[in-house]
C-alpha atoms as a PDB file:
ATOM      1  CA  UNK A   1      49.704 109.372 100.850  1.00  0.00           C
ATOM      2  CA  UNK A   2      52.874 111.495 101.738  1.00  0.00           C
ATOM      3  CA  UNK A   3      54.466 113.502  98.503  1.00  0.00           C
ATOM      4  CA  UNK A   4      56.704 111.700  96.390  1.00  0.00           C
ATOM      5  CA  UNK A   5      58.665 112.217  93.193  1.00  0.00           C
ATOM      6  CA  UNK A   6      57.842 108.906  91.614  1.00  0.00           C
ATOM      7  CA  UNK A   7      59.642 109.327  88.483  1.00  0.00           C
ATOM      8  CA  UNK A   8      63.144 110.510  90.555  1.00  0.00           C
ATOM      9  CA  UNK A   9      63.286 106.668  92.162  1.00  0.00           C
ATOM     10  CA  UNK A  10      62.361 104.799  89.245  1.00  0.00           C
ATOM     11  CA  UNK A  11      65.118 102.280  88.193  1.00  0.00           C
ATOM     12  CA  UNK A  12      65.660 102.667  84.731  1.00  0.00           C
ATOM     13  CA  UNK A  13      67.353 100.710  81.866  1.00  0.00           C
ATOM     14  CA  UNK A  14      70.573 102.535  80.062  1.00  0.00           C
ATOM     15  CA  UNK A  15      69.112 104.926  78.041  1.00  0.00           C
ATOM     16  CA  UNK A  16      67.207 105.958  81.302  1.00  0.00           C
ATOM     17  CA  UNK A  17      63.715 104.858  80.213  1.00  0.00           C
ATOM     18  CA  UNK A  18      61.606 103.111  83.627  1.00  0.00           C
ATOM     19  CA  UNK A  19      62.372  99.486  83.085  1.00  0.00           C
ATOM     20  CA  UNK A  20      58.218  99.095  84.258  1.00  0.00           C
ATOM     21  CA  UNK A  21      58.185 100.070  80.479  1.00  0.00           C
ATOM     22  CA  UNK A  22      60.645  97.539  79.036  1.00  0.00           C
ATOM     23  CA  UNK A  23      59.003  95.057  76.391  1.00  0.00           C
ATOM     24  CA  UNK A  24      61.353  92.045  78.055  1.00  0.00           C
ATOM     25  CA  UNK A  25      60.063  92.787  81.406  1.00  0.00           C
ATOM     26  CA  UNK A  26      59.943  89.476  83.487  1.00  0.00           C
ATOM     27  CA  UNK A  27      56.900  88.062  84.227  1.00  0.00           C
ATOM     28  CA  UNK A  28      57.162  88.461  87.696  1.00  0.00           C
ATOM     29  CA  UNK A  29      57.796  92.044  87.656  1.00  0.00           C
ATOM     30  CA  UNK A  30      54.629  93.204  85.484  1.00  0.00           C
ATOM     31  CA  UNK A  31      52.509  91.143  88.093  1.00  0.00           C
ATOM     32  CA  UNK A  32      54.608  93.484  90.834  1.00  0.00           C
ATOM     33  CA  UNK A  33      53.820  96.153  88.592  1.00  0.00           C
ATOM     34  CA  UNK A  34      49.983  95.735  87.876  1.00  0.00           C
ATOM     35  CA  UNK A  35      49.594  95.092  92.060  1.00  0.00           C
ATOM     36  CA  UNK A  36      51.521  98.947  92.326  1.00  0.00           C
ATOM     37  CA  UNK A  37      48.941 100.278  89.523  1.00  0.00           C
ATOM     38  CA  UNK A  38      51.292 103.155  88.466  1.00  0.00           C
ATOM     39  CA  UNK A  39      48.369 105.160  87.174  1.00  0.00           C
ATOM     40  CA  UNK A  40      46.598 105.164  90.794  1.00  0.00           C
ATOM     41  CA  UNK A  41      49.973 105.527  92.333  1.00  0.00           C
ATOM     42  CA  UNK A  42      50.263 108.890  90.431  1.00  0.00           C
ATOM     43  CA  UNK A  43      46.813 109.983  91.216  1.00  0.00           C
ATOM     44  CA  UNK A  44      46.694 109.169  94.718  1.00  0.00           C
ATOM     45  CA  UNK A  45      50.277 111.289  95.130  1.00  0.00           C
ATOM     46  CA  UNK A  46      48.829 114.033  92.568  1.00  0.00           C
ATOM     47  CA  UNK A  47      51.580 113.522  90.059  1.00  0.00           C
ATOM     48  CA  UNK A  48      50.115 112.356  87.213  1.00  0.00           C
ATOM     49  CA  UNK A  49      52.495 110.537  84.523  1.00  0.00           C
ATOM     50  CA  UNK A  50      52.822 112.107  81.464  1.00  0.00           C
ATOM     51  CA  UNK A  51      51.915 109.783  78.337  1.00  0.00           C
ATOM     52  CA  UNK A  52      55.062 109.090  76.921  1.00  0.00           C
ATOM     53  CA  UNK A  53      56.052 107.722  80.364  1.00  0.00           C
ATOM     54  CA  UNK A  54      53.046 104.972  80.200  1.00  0.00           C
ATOM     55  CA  UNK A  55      53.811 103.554  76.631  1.00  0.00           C
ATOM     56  CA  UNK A  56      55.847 100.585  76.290  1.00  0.00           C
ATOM     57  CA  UNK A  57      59.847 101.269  75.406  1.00  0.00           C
ATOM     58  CA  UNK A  58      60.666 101.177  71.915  1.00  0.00           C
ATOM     59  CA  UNK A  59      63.976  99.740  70.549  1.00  0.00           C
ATOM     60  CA  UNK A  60      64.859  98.867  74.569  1.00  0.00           C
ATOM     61  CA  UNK A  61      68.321  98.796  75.651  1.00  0.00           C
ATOM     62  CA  UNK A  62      69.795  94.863  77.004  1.00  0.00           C
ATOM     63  CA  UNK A  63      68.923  94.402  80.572  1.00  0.00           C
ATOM     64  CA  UNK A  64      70.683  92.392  82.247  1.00  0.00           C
ATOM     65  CA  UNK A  65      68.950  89.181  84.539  1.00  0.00           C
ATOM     66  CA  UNK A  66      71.310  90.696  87.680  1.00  0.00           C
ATOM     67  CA  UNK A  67      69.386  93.638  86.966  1.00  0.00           C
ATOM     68  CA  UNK A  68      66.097  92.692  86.725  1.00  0.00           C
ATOM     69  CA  UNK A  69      66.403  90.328  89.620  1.00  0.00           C
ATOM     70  CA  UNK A  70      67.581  93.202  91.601  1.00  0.00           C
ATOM     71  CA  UNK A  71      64.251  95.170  89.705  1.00  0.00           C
ATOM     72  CA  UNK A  72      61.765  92.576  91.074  1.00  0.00           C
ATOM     73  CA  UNK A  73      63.311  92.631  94.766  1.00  0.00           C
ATOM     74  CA  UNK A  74      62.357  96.704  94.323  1.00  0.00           C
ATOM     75  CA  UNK A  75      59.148  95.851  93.329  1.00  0.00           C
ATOM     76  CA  UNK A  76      58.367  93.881  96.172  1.00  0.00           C
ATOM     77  CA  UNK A  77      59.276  96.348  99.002  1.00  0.00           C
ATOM     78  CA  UNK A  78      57.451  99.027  96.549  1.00  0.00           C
ATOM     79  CA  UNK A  79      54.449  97.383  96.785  1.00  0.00           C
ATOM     80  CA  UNK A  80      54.146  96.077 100.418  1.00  0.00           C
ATOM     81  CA  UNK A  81      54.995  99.662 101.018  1.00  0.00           C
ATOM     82  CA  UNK A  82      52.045 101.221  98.959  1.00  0.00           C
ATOM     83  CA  UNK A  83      49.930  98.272  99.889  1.00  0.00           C
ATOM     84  CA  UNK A  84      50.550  99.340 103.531  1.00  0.00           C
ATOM     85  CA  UNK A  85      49.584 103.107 102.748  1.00  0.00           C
ATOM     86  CA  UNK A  86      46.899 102.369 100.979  1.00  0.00           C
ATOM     87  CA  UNK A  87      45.432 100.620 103.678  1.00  0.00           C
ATOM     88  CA  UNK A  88      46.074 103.331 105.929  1.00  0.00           C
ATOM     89  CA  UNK A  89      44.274 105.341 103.972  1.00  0.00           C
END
Protein backbone atom coordinates (compact mmCIF):
# COMPACT_ATOMS: atom_id res chain seq x y z
CA UNK A 1 0.00 0.00 0.00
CA UNK A 2 1.36 3.51 -1.10
CA UNK A 3 2.34 5.95 2.08
CA UNK A 4 -0.29 7.84 3.57
CA UNK A 5 -0.82 10.23 6.46
CA UNK A 6 -4.02 8.72 7.72
CA UNK A 7 -4.59 10.91 10.56
CA UNK A 8 -4.01 14.34 8.13
CA UNK A 9 -7.45 13.24 6.05
CA UNK A 10 -9.47 12.18 8.82
CA UNK A 11 -12.74 14.24 9.10
CA UNK A 12 -13.08 15.27 12.46
CA UNK A 13 -15.84 16.68 14.75
CA UNK A 14 -15.22 20.47 16.25
CA UNK A 15 -12.90 19.96 18.76
CA UNK A 16 -10.90 18.05 15.99
CA UNK A 17 -11.24 14.54 17.46
CA UNK A 18 -11.81 11.65 14.23
CA UNK A 19 -15.55 11.45 14.18
CA UNK A 20 -14.67 7.24 13.63
CA UNK A 21 -14.35 7.92 17.46
CA UNK A 22 -17.63 9.74 18.17
CA UNK A 23 -20.01 7.80 20.70
CA UNK A 24 -23.20 9.02 18.32
CA UNK A 25 -21.62 7.61 15.34
CA UNK A 26 -24.41 6.34 12.90
CA UNK A 27 -24.86 2.96 12.47
CA UNK A 28 -23.98 2.92 9.08
CA UNK A 29 -20.73 4.51 9.47
CA UNK A 30 -19.18 2.06 12.24
CA UNK A 31 -20.18 -0.84 9.75
CA UNK A 32 -18.03 1.49 7.04
CA UNK A 33 -15.65 1.73 9.69
CA UNK A 34 -15.19 -1.96 10.94
CA UNK A 35 -15.02 -3.00 6.82
CA UNK A 36 -11.79 -0.13 6.75
CA UNK A 37 -10.33 -1.90 10.06
CA UNK A 38 -8.36 1.25 11.10
CA UNK A 39 -5.91 -0.84 13.07
CA UNK A 40 -4.87 -2.95 9.80
CA UNK A 41 -5.13 0.19 7.82
CA UNK A 42 -2.30 1.61 10.06
CA UNK A 43 -0.26 -1.47 9.97
CA UNK A 44 -0.43 -2.21 6.45
CA UNK A 45 0.75 1.74 5.76
CA UNK A 46 3.31 1.41 8.84
CA UNK A 47 1.72 4.19 10.80
CA UNK A 48 0.51 2.80 13.67
CA UNK A 49 -2.27 4.88 15.71
CA UNK A 50 -1.35 5.98 18.85
CA UNK A 51 -3.85 4.84 21.76
CA UNK A 52 -5.54 7.82 22.57
CA UNK A 53 -6.53 7.99 18.87
CA UNK A 54 -8.42 4.39 19.15
CA UNK A 55 -10.55 5.15 22.35
CA UNK A 56 -13.95 6.31 21.99
CA UNK A 57 -14.46 10.42 22.32
CA UNK A 58 -15.33 11.59 25.60
CA UNK A 59 -17.76 14.51 26.24
CA UNK A 60 -18.16 14.65 22.05
CA UNK A 61 -18.93 17.81 20.45
CA UNK A 62 -22.83 17.98 18.39
CA UNK A 63 -22.47 16.60 14.98
CA UNK A 64 -24.56 17.54 12.81
CA UNK A 65 -26.80 14.73 10.42
CA UNK A 66 -25.44 17.04 7.17
CA UNK A 67 -22.27 16.09 8.54
CA UNK A 68 -22.37 12.72 9.17
CA UNK A 69 -24.23 12.03 5.99
CA UNK A 70 -21.47 13.71 4.23
CA UNK A 71 -19.06 11.29 6.85
CA UNK A 72 -20.67 8.05 5.57
CA UNK A 73 -20.41 9.11 1.72
CA UNK A 74 -16.36 9.37 2.82
CA UNK A 75 -16.52 6.18 4.18
CA UNK A 76 -17.73 4.57 1.27
CA UNK A 77 -15.15 5.78 -1.33
CA UNK A 78 -12.53 5.06 1.70
CA UNK A 79 -13.30 1.72 1.72
CA UNK A 80 -13.87 0.64 -1.95
CA UNK A 81 -10.57 2.37 -2.22
CA UNK A 82 -8.67 0.22 0.46
CA UNK A 83 -10.80 -2.72 -0.50
CA UNK A 84 -9.34 -2.25 -4.03
CA UNK A 85 -5.63 -2.05 -2.63
CA UNK A 86 -5.94 -4.61 -0.58
CA UNK A 87 -6.80 -6.81 -3.21
CA UNK A 88 -4.01 -5.71 -5.18
CA UNK A 89 -1.95 -6.65 -2.72
Amino acid sequence: MSCVDLLSFEPVDARLRPLRLHPGRPVECRQWIEQIDYKALGREVNQGLPEYMQDQVKDPAQVSSRTWSLYRDYLEVLNARVQGIRRQS
